[in-house]
Protein backbone atom coordinates (compact mmCIF):
# COMPACT_ATOMS: atom_id res chain seq x y z
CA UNK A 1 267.84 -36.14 -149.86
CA UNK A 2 269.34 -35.08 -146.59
CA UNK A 3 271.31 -39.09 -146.60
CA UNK A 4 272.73 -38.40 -149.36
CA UNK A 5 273.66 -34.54 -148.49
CA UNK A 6 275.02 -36.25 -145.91
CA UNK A 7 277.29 -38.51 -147.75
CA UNK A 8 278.51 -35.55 -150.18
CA UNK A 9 279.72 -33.53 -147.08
CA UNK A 10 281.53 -36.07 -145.43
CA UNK A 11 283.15 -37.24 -148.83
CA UNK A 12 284.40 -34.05 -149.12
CA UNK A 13 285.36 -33.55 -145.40
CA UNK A 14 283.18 -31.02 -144.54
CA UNK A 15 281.31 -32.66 -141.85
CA UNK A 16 281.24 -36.00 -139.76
CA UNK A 17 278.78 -37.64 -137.76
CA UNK A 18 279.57 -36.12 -134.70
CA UNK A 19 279.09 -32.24 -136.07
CA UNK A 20 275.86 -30.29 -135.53
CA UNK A 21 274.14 -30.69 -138.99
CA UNK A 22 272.22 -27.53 -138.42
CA UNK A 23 275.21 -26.08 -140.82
CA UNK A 24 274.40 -28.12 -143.57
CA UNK A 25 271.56 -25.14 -143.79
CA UNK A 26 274.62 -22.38 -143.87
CA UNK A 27 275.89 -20.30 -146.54
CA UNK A 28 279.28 -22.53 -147.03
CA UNK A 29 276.86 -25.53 -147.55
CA UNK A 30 274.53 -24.19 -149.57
CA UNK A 31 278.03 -22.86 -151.88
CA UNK A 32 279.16 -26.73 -151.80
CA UNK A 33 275.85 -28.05 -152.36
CA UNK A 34 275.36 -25.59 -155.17
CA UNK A 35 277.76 -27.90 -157.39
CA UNK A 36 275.14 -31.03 -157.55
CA UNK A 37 271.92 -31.79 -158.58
CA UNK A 38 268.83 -33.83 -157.77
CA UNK A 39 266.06 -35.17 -159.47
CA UNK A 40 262.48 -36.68 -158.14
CA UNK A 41 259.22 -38.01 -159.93
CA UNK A 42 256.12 -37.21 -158.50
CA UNK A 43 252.72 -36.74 -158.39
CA UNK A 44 252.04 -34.29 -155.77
CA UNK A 45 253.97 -34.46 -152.26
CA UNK A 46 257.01 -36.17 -152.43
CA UNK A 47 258.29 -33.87 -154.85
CA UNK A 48 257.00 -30.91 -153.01
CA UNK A 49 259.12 -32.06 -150.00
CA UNK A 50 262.54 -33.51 -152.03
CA UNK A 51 262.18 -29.90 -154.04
CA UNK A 52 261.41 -27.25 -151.28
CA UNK A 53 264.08 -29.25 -148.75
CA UNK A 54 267.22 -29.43 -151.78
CA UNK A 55 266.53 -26.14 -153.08
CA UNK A 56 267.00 -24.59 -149.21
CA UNK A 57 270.01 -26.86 -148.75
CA UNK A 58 271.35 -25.12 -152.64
CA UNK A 59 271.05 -28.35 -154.93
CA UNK A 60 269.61 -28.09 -158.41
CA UNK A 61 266.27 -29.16 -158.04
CA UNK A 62 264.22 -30.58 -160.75
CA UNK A 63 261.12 -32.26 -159.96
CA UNK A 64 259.41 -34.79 -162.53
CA UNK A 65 255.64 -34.30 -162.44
CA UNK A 66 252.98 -36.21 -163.72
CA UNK A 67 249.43 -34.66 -165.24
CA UNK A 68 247.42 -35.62 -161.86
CA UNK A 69 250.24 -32.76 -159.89
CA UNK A 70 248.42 -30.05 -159.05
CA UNK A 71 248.69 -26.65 -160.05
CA UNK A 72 249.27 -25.39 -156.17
CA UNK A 73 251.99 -27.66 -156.00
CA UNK A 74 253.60 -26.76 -159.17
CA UNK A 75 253.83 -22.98 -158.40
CA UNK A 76 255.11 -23.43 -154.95
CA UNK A 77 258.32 -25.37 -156.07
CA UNK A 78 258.80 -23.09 -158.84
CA UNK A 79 258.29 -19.96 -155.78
CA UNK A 80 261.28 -21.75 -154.55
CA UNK A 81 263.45 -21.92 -157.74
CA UNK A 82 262.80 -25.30 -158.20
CA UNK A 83 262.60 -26.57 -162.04
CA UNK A 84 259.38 -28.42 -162.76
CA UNK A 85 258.90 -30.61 -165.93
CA UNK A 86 255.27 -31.51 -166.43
CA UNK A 87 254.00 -34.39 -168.25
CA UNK A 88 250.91 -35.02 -169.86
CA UNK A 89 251.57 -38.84 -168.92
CA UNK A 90 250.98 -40.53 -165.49
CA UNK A 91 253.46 -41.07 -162.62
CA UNK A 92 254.57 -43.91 -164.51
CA UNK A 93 255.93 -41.42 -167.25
CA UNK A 94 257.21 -38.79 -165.20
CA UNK A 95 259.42 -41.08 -162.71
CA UNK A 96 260.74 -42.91 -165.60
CA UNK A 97 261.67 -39.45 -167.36
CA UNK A 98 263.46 -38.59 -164.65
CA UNK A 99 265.76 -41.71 -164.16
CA UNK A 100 266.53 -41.11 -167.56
CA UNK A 101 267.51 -37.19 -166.83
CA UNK A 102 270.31 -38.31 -164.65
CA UNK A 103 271.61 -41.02 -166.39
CA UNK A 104 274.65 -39.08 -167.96
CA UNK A 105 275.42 -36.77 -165.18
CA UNK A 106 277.39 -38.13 -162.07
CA UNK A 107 276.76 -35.05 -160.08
CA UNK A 108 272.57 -35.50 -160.04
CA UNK A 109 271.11 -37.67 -157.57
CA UNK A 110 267.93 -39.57 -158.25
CA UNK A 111 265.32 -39.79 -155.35
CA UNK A 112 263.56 -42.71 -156.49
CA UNK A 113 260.38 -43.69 -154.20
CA UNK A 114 259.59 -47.19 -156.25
CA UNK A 115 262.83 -48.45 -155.41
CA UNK A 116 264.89 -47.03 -152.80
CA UNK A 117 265.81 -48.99 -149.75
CA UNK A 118 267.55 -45.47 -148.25
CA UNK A 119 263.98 -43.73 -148.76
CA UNK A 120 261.79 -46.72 -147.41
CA UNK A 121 264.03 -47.06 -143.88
CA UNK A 122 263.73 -43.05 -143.63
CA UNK A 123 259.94 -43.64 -144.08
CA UNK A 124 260.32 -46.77 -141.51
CA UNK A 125 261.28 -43.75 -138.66
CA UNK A 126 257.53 -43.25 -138.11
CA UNK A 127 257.17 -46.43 -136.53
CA UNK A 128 259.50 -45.76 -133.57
CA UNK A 129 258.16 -41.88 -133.21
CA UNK A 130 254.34 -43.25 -133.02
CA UNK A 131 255.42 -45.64 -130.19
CA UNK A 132 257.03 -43.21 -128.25
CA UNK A 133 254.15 -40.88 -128.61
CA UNK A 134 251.40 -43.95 -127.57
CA UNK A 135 253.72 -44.68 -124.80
CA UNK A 136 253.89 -40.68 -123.42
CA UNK A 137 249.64 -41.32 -123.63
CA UNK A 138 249.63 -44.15 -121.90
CA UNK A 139 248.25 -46.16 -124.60
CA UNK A 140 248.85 -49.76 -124.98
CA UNK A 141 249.51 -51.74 -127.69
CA UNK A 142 248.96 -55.39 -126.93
CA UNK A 143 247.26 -58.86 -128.04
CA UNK A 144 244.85 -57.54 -126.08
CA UNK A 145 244.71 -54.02 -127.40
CA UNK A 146 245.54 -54.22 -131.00
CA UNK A 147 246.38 -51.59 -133.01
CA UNK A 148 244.92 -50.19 -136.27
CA UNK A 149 246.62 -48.17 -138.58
CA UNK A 150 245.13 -47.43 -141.87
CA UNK A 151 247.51 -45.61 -144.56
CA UNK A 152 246.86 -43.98 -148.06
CA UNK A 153 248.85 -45.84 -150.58
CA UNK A 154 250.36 -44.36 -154.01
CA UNK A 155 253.31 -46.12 -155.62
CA UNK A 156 253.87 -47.57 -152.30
CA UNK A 157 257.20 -46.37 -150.66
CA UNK A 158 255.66 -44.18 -148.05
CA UNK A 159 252.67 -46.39 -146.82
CA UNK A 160 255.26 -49.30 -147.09
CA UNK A 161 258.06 -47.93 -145.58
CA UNK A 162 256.21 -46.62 -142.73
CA UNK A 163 254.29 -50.15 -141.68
CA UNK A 164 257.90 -51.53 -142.06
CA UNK A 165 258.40 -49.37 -139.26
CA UNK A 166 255.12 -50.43 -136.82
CA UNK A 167 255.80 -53.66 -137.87
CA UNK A 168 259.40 -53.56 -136.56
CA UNK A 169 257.84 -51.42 -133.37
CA UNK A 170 254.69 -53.45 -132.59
CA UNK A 171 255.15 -56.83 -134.29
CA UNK A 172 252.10 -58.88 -134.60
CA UNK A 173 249.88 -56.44 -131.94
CA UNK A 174 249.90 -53.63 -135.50
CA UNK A 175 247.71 -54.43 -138.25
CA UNK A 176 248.23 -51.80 -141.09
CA UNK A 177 245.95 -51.74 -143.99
CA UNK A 178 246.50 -50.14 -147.30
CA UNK A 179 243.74 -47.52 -148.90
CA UNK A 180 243.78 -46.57 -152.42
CA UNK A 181 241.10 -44.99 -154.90
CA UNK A 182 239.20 -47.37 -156.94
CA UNK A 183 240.39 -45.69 -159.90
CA UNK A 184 244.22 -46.00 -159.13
CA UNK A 185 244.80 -49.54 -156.76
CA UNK A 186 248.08 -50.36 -158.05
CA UNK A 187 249.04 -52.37 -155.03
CA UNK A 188 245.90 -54.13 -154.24
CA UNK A 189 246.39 -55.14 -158.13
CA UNK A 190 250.10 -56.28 -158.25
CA UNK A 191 249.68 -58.04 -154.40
CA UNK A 192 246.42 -60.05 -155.12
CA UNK A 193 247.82 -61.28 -158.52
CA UNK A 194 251.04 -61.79 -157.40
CA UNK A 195 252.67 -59.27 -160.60
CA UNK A 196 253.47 -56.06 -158.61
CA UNK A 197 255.12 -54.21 -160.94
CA UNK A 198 254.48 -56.02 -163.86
CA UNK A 199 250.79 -55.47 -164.53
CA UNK A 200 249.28 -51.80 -164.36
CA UNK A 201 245.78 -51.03 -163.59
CA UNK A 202 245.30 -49.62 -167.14
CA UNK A 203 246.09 -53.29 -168.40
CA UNK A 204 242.76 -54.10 -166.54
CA UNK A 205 240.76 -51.16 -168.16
CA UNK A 206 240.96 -48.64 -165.11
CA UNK A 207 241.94 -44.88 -166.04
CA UNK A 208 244.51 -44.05 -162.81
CA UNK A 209 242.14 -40.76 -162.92
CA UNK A 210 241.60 -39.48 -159.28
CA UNK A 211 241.21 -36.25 -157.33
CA UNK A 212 244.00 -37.67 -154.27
CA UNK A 213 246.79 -36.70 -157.10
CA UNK A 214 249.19 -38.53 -154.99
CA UNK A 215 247.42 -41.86 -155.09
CA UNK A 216 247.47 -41.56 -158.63
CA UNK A 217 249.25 -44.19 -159.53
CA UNK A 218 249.03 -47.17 -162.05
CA UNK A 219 252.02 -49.37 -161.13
CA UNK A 220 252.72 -49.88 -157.68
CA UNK A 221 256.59 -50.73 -156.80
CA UNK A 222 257.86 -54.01 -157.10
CA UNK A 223 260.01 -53.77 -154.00
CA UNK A 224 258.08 -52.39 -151.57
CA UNK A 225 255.20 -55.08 -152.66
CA UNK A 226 257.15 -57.76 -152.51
CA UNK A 227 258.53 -56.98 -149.41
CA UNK A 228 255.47 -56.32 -147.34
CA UNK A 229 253.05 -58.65 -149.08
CA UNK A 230 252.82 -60.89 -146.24
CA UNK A 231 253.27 -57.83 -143.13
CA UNK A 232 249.89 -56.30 -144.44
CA UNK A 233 246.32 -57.03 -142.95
CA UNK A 234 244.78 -56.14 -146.24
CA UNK A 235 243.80 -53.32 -148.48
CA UNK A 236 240.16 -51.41 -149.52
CA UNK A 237 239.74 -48.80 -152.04
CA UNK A 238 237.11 -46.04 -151.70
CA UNK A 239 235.75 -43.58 -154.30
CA UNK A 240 236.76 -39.67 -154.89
CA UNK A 241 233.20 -38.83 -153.71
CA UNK A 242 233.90 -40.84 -150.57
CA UNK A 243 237.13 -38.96 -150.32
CA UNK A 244 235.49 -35.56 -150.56
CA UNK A 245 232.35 -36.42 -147.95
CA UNK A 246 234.67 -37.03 -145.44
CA UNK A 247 236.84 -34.22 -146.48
CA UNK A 248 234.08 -32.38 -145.35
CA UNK A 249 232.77 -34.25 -142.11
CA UNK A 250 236.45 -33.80 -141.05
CA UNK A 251 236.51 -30.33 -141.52
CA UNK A 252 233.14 -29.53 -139.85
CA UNK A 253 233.58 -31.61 -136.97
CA UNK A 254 237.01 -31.15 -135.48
CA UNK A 255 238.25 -28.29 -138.05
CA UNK A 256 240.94 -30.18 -139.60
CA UNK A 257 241.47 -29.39 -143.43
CA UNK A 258 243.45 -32.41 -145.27
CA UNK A 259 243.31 -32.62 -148.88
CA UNK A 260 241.56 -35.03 -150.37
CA UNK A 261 243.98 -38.02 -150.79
CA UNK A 262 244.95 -37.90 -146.58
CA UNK A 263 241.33 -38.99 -146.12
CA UNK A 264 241.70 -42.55 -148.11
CA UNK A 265 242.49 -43.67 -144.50
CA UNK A 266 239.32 -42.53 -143.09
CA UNK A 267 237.10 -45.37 -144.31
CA UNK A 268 239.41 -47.43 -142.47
CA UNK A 269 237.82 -47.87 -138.93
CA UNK A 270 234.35 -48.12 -140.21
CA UNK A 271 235.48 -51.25 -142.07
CA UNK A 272 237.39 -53.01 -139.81
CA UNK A 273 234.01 -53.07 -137.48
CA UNK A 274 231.71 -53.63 -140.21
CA UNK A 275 233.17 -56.59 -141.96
CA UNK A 276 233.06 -59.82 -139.14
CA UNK A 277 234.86 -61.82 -142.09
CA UNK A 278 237.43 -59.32 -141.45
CA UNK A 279 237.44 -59.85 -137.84
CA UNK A 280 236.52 -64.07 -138.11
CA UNK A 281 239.81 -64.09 -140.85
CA UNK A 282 241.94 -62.87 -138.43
CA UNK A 283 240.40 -64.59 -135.30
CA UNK A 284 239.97 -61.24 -133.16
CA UNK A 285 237.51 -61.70 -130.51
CA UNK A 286 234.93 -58.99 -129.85
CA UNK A 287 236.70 -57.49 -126.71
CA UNK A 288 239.83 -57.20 -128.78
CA UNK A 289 237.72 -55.32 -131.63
CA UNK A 290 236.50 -53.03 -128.43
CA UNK A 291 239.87 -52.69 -127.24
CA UNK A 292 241.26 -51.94 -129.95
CA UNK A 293 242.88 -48.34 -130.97
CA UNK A 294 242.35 -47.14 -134.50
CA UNK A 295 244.87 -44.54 -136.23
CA UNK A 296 244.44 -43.23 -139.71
CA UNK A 297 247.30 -41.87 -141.39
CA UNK A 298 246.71 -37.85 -142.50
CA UNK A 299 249.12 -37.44 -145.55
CA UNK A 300 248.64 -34.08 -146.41
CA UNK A 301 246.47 -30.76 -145.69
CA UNK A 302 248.71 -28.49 -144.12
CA UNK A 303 250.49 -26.61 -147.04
CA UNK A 304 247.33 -26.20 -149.29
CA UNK A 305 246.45 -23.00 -149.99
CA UNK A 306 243.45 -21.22 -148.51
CA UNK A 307 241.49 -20.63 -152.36
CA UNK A 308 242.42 -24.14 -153.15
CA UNK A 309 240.79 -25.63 -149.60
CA UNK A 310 237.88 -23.44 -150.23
CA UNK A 311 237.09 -25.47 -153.95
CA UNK A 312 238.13 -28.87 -151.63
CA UNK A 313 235.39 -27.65 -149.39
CA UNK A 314 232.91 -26.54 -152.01
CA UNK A 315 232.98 -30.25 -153.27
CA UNK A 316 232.64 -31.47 -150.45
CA UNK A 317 229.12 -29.73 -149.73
CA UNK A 318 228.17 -30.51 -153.05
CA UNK A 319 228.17 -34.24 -152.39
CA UNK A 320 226.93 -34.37 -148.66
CA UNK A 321 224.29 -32.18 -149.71
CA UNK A 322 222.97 -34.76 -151.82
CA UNK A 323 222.83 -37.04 -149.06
């Protein structure tokens, strides 16, 4: 969104590369921006972050969202004059719908995370901002201290974009591994059999029903699949009651509320160190393993409201009461 404010303003003279881009956020802006439009699919936080950020900068906003969205989300876009269209369908539906809203109109852009190179190098940022922050702690990332980074997966331009990144930061020494729910693994499915984007995981008799809305997805992007197929270490999936039980260990143990989804990663380190194939596959020895530096990738917590944490949290007890 903010590239391709970027390119309207300097079409129209109104800013070059040198300016402060503070004023895109300005009244004048926000009267020039007023003129165009964008569009996003979504299931959850993508669109909460394309919608909230165009609607400040005074674009049109209308976010595409599928059923799995949830109602938090929803209300805060529309809080901030942003048009929501909900679908009964899944992501699938809803991002499709939307390329097709924008077909006709030349002033509507359309943010699309399955496919867009522009959106997966912006992602690909992280990479260099997690280095510099491992290098201000002193932390090293080397053959000898490898690096694990374990990231929640959806359609697959975030997760993708973003190992790009560490790839492109920490070469071989970064070993990023993909989490999805069992009920939506989209790009376990399209990697392993080679499809991507042409088989679904409905085709093999899975719902793409999940409480991490934004890993609810059936069909995982083509590009980004393709593209990192052979940069990834590998991919689990874990359950929603997984999801939830360490929804709650997180929260009672260091006080940090995610929503579900951000704790896919989680499972992650406990993996790596349980599985020796994992380990014997990749030939690291056991000082490497004890070496090693493990970061899981928190997607999303922070704007959730309080009510809706509290029913996160309830579910949570419910299943780690159990046992």
């Amino acid at each position: 969104m903010l590239y391709h404010a970027e390119k309207l303003a300097i079409q129209a003279g109104l800013l070059n590369i040198e300016d402060d881009y503070a004023q895109l956020d300005s009244p004048a802006f926000r009267a020039f921006f007023s003129q165009y439009s964008i569009a996003v699919g979504s299931t959850g936080n993508l669109g909460l972050s394309i919608g909230i950020m165009s609607a400040k900068l005074g674009f049109d906003v209308t976010v595409h969202m599928s059923a799995d969205a949830r109602q938090w989300k929803k209300d805060k876009l529309r809080a901030h004059n942003v048009t929501v269209i909900e679908y009964a369908e899944d992501y699938g539906v809803a991002v499709e719908e939307g390329r097709k809203s924008v077909e006709n109109n030349p002033h509507c852009f359309f943010i699309d995370d399955e496919n867009s190179q522009t959106l997966f190098l912006g992602y690909s940022v992280a990479g260099q901002r997690l280095k510099q922050q491992l290098d201000e702690k002193n932390i090293v990332v080397d053959q000898n201290h490898p690096l694990f980074v374990y990231l929640p997966c959806g359609v697959g331009g975030g997760p993708g974009g973003v190992a790009f990144g560490l790839k492109m930061a920490f070469g071989d020494h970064v070993h990023c591994i993909f989490a999805e729910p069992t009920h939506s693994p989209c790009m376990l499915l399209g990697v392993a059999t080679g499809l991507h984007d042409e088989i679904s995981v409905q085709a093999l008799g899975i719902d793409n029903i999940t409480a991490a809305d934004g890993l609810a997805v059936g069909r995982a992007s083509g590009f980004v699949g393709r593209a990192m197929q052979r940069l990834l270490d590998g991919f689990y999936t874990l359950s929603d009651e997984t999801m939830y039980r360490l929804l709650g260990m997180l929260n009672d143990t260091e006080q940090l509320k995610l929503e579900p989804s951000a704790l896919a990663g989680m499972l992650g380190p406990i993996l790596t160190n349980q599985y020796q194939y994992y380990a014997t596959l990749h030939q690291f020895s056991q000082q490497q393993l004890a070496q090693a530096n493990h970061i899981v990738w928190g997607t999303g917590g922070g704007m959730v409201p309080e009510e809706e944490m509290d029913k996160y949290l309830a579910q949570a007890s419910v299943f780690n009461t159990k046992g």
